[in-house]
N, C-alpha and C. Protein backbone atom coordinates (compact mmCIF):
# COMPACT_ATOMS: atom_id res chain seq x y z
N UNK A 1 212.12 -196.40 94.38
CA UNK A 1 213.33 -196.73 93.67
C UNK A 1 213.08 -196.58 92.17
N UNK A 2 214.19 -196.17 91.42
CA UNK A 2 214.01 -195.99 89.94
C UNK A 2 213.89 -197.04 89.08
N UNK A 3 214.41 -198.32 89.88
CA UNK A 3 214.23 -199.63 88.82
C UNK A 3 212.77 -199.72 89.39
N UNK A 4 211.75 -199.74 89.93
CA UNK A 4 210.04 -199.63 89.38
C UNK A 4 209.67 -199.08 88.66
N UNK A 5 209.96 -197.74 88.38
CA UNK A 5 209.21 -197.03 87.42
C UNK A 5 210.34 -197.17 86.09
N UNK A 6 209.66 -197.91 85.76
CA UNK A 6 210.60 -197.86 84.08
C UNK A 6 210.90 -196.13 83.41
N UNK A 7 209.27 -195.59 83.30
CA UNK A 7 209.53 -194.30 83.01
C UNK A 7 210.18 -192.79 83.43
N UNK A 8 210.50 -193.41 84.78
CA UNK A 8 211.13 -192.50 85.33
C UNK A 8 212.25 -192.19 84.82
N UNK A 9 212.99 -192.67 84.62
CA UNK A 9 214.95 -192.18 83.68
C UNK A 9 214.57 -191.46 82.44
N UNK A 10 213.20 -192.12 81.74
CA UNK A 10 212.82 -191.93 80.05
C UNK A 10 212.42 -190.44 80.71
N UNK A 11 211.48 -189.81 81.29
CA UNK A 11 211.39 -188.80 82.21
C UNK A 11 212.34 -187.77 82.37
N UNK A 12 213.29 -188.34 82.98
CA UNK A 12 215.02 -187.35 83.32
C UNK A 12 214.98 -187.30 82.29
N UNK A 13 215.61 -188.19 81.59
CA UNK A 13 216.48 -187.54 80.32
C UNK A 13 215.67 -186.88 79.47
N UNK A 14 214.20 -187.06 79.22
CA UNK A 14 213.56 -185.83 78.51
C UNK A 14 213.26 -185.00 78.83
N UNK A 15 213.74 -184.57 79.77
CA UNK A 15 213.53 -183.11 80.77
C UNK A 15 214.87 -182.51 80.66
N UNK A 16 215.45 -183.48 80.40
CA UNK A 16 217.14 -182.25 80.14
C UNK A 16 217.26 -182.19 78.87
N UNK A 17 216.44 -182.42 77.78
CA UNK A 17 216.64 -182.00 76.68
C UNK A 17 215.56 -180.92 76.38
N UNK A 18 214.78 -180.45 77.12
CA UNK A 18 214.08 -179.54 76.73
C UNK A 18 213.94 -178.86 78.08
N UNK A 19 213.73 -177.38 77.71
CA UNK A 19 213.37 -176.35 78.94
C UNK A 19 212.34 -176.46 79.76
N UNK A 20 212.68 -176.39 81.04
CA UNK A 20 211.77 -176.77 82.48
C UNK A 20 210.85 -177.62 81.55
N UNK A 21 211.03 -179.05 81.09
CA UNK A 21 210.55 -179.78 81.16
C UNK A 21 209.35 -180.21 79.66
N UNK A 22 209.14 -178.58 79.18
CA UNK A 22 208.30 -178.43 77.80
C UNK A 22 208.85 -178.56 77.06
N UNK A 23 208.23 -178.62 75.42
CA UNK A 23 208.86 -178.74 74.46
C UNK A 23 208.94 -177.22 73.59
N UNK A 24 209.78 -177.18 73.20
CA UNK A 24 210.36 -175.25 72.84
C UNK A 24 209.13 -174.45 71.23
N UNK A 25 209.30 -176.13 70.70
CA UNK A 25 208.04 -175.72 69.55
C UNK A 25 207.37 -176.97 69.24
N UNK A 26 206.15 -177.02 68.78
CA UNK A 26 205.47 -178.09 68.28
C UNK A 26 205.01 -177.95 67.02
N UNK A 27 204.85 -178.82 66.47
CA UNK A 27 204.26 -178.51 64.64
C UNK A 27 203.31 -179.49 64.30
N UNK A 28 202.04 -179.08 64.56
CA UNK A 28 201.43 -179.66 63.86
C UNK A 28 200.41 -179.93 62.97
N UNK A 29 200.62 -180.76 61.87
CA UNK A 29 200.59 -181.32 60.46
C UNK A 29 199.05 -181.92 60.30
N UNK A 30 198.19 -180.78 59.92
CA UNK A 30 197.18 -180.64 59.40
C UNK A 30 196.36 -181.57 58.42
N UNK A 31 196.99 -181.41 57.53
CA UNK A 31 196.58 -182.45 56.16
C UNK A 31 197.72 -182.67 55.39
N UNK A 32 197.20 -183.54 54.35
CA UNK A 32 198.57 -184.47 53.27
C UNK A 32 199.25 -183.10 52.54
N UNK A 33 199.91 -182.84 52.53
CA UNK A 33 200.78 -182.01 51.37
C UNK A 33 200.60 -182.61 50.41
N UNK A 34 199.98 -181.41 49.69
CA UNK A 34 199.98 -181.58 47.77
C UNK A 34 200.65 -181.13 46.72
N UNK A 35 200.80 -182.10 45.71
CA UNK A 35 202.05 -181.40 44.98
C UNK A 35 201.60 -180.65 44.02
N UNK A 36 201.87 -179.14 43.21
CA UNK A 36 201.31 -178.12 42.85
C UNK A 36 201.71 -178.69 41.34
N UNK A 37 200.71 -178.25 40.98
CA UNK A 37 200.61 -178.69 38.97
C UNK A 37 200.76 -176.85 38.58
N UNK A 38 202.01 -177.12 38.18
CA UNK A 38 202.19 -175.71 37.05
C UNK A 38 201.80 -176.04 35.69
N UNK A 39 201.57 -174.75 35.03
CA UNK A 39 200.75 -174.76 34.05
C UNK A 39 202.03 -174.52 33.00
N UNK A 40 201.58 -174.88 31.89
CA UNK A 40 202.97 -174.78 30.80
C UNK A 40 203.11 -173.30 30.99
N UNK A 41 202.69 -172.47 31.26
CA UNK A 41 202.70 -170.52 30.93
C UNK A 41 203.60 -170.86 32.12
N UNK A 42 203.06 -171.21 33.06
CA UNK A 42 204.14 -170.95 34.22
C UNK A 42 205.44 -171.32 33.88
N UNK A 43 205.39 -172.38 33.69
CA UNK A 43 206.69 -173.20 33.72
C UNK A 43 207.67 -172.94 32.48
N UNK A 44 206.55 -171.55 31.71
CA UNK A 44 207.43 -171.71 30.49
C UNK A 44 208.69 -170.03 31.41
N UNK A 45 207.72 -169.12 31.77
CA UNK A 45 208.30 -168.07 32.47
C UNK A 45 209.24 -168.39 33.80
N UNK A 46 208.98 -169.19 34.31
CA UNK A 46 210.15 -169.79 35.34
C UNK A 46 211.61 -170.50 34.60
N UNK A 47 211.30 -170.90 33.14
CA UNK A 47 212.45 -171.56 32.43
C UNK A 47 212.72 -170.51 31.54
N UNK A 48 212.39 -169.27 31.13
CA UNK A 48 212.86 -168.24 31.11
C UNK A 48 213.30 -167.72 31.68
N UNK A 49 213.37 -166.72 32.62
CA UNK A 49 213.80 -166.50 34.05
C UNK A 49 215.02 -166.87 34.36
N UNK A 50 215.15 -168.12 34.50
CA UNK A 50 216.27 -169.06 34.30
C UNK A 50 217.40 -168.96 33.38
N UNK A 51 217.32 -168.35 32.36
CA UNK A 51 217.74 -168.85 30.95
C UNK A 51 218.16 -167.09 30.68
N UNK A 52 218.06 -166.08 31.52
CA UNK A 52 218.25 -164.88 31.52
C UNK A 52 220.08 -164.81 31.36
N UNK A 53 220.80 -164.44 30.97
CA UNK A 53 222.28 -163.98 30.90
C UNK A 53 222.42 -163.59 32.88
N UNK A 54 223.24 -164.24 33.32
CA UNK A 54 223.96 -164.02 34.72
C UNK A 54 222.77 -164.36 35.31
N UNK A 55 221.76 -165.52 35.11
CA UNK A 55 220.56 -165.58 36.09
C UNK A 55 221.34 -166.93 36.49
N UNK A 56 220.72 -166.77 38.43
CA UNK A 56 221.43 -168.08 39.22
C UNK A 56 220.18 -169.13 39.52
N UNK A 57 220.37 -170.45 38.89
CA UNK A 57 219.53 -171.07 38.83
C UNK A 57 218.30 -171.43 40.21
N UNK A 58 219.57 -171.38 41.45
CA UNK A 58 219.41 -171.88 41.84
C UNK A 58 218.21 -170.66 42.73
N UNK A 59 218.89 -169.46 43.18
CA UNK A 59 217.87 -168.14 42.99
C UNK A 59 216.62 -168.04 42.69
N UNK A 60 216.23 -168.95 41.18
CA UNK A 60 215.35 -168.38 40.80
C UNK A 60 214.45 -169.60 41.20
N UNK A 61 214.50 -170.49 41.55
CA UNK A 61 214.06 -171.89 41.68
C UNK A 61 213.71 -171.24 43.54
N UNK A 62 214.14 -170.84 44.28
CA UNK A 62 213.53 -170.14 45.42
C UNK A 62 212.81 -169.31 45.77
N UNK A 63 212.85 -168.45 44.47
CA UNK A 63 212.05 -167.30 44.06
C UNK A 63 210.50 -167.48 43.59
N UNK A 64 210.75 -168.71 42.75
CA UNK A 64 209.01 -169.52 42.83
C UNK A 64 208.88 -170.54 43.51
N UNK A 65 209.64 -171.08 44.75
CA UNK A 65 209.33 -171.92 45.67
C UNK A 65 209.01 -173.28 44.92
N UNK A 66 210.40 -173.95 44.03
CA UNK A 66 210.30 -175.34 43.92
C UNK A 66 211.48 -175.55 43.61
N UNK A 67 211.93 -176.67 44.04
CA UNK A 67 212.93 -177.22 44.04
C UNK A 67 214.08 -177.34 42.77
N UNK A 68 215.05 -177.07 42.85
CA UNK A 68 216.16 -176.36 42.06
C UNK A 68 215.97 -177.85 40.77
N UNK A 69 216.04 -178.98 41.07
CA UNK A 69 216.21 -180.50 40.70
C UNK A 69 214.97 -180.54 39.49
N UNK A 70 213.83 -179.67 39.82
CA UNK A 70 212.90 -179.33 39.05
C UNK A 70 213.21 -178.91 37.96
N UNK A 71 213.68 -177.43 38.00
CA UNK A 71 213.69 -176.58 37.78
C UNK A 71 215.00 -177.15 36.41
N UNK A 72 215.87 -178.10 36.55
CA UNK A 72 216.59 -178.06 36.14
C UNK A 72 216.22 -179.30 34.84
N UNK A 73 214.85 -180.13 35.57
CA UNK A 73 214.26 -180.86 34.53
C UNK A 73 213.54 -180.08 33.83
N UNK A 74 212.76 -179.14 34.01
CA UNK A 74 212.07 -178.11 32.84
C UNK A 74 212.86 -177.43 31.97
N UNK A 75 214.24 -177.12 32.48
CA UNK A 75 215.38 -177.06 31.60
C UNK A 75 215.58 -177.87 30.40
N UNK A 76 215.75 -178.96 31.00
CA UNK A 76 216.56 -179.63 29.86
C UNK A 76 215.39 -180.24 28.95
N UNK A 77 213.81 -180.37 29.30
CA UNK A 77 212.99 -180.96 28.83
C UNK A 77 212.59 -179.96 27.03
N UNK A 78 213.29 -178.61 27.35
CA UNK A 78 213.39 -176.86 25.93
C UNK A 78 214.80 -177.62 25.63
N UNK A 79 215.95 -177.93 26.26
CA UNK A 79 216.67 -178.06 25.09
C UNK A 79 218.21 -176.91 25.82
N UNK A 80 217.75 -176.71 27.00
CA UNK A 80 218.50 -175.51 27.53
C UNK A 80 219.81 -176.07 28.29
N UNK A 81 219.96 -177.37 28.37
CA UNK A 81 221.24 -177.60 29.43
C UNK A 81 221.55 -178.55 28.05
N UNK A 82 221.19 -179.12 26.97
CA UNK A 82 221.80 -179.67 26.38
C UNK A 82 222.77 -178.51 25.49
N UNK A 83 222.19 -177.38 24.78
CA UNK A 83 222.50 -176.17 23.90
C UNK A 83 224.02 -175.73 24.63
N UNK A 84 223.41 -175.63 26.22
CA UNK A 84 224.71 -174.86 26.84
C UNK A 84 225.43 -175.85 26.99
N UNK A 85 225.64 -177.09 27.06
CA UNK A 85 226.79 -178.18 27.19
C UNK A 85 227.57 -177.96 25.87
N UNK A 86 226.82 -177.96 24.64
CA UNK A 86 227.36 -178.32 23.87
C UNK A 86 228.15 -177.26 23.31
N UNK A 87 227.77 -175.98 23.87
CA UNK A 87 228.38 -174.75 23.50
C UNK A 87 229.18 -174.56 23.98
N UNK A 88 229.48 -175.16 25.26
CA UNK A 88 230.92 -175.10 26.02
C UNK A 88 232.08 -176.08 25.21
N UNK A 89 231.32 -177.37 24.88
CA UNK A 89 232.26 -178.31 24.30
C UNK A 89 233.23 -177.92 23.12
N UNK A 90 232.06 -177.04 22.19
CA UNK A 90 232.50 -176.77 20.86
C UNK A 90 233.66 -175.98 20.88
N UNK A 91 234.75 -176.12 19.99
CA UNK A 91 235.95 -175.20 20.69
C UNK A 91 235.33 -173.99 19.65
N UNK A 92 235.70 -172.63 20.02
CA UNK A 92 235.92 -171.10 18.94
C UNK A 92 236.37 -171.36 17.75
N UNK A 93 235.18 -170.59 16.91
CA UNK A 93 236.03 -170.92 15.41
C UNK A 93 237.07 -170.11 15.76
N UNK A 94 238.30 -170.02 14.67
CA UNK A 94 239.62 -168.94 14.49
C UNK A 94 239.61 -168.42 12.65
N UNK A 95 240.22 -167.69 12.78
CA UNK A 95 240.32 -167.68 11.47
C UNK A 95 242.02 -167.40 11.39
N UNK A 96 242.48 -168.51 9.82
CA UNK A 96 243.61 -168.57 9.20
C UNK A 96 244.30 -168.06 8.52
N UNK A 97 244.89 -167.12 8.57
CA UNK A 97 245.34 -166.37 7.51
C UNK A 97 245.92 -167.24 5.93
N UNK A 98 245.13 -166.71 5.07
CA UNK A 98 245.53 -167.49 3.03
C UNK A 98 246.09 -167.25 2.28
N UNK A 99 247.27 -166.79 2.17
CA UNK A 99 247.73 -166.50 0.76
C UNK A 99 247.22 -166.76 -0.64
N UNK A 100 246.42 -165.64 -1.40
CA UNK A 100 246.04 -166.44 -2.63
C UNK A 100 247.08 -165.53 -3.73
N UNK A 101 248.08 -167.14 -4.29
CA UNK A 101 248.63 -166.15 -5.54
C UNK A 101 248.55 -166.27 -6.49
N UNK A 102 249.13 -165.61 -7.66
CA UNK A 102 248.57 -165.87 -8.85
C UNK A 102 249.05 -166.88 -10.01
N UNK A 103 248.67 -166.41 -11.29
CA UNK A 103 249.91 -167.71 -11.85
C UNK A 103 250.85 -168.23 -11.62
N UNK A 104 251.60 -166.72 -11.91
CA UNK A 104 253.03 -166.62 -11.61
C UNK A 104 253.41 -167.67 -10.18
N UNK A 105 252.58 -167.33 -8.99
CA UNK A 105 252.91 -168.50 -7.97
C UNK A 105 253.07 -169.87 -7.64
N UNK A 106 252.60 -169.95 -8.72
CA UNK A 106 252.31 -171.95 -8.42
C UNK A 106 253.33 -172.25 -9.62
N UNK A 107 253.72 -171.30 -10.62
CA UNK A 107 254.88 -171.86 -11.69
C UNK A 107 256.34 -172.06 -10.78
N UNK A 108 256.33 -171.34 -9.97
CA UNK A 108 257.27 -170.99 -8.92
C UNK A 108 257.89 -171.97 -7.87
N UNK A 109 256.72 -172.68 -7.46
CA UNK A 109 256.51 -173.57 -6.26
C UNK A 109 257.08 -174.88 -7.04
């Protein structure tokens, strides 16, 4: 009967979640993951890169395999997401057209 074996149901049901009974992939995790120290040269050419006219941040942050969130603190650490904020904020100069007249004009007025 199935109420003896406790594991028997735990059994079924993990057999219908995986094919004839195996598991489809296994992964396994070697040693600690370490987190990679870039060197200022690096990090200065990856925040270049970045900083290219029509470059997608997020692109290039996959392209050297680290995380976009990074990528976006080495940004702002040059000065590069503050420059472009503020360049959006600033409205276009215009220019006004002046009348400059002469004596005669201001005796007039």
């Amino acid at each position: 009967m199935e109420w003896d074996d406790p594991d028997a149901s735990h059994q079924d049901s993990h057999q219908g979640r995986h094919e004839e009974g195996r598991y489809r992939r296994i992964e396994v995790i070697t040693a600690r993951r370490r987190r990679r120290n870039w060197t200022p040269a690096e990090k200065a050419r990856i925040v270049a890169e970045s900083a290219e006219p029509g470059a997608n941040i997020s692109a290039v942050a996959r392209r050297w395999g680290i995380n976009r969130g990074l990528l976006s603190v080495w940004r702002r650490h040059v000065g590069l997401v503050q420059a472009k904020a503020a360049a959006e904020t600033t409205p276009a100069l215009q220019f006004v057209p002046v009348t400059i007249g002469g004596r005669g004009a201001a005796a007039r007025a």
